[in-house]
Protein backbone atom coordinates (compact mmCIF):
# COMPACT_ATOMS: atom_id res chain seq x y z
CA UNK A 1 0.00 0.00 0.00
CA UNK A 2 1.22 3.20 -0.38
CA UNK A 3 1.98 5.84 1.91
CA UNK A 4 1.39 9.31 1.87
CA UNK A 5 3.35 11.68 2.85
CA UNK A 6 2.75 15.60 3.73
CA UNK A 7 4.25 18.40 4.70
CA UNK A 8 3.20 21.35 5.99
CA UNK A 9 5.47 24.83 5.58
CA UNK A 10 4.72 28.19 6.50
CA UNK A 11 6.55 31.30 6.40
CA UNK A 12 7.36 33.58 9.64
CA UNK A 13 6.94 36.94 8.94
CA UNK A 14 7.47 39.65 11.24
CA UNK A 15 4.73 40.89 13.09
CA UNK A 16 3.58 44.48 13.19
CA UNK A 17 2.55 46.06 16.58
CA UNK A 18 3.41 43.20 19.01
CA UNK A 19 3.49 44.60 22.48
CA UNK A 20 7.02 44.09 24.44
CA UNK A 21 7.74 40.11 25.05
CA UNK A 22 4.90 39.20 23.42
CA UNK A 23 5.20 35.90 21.11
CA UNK A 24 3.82 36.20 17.74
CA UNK A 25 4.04 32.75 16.90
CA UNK A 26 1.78 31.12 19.92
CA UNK A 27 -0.10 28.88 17.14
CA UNK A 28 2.39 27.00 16.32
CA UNK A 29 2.00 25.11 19.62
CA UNK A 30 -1.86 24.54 18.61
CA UNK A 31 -0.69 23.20 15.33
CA UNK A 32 1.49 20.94 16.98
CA UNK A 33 -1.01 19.98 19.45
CA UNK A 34 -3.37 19.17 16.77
CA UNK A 35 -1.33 16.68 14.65
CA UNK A 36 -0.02 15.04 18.08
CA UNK A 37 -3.94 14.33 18.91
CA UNK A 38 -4.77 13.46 15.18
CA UNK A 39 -1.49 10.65 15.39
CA UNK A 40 -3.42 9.11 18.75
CA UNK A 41 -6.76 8.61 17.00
CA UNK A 42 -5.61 7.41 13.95
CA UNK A 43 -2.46 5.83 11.81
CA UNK A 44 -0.90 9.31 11.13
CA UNK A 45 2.34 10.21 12.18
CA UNK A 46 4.38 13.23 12.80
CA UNK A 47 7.73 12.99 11.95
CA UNK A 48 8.97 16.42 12.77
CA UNK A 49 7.45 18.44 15.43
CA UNK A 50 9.08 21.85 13.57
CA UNK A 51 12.11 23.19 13.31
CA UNK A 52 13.82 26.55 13.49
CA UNK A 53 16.14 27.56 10.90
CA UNK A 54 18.55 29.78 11.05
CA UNK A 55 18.13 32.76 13.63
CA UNK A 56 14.81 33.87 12.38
């Protein structure tokens, strides 16, 4: 059978108007959440959890 596989990519842009220490990227972690409790009801896996490149 064959497998599928997909990946998911989105660009970080900088944020306008972000108070002081705020993090503009908070839904990434509901993303992650998401796909973790999609691979424990069904046969889908995550293989990467994300990544940071570079110093962005």
């Amino acid at each position: 059978m064959p497998i599928m596989v997909v990946g998911i990519y989105v660009p970080l842009l900088p944020t306008r108007d972000l108070r002081d220490g705020s993090y503009p990227y908070s839904w990434i972690e509901e993303g992650e959440d998401f796909l973790s409790n999609l691979g424990d009801q069904s046969d889908v896996e995550v293989f990467d959890e994300g990544e940071e490149a570079g110093n962005i």
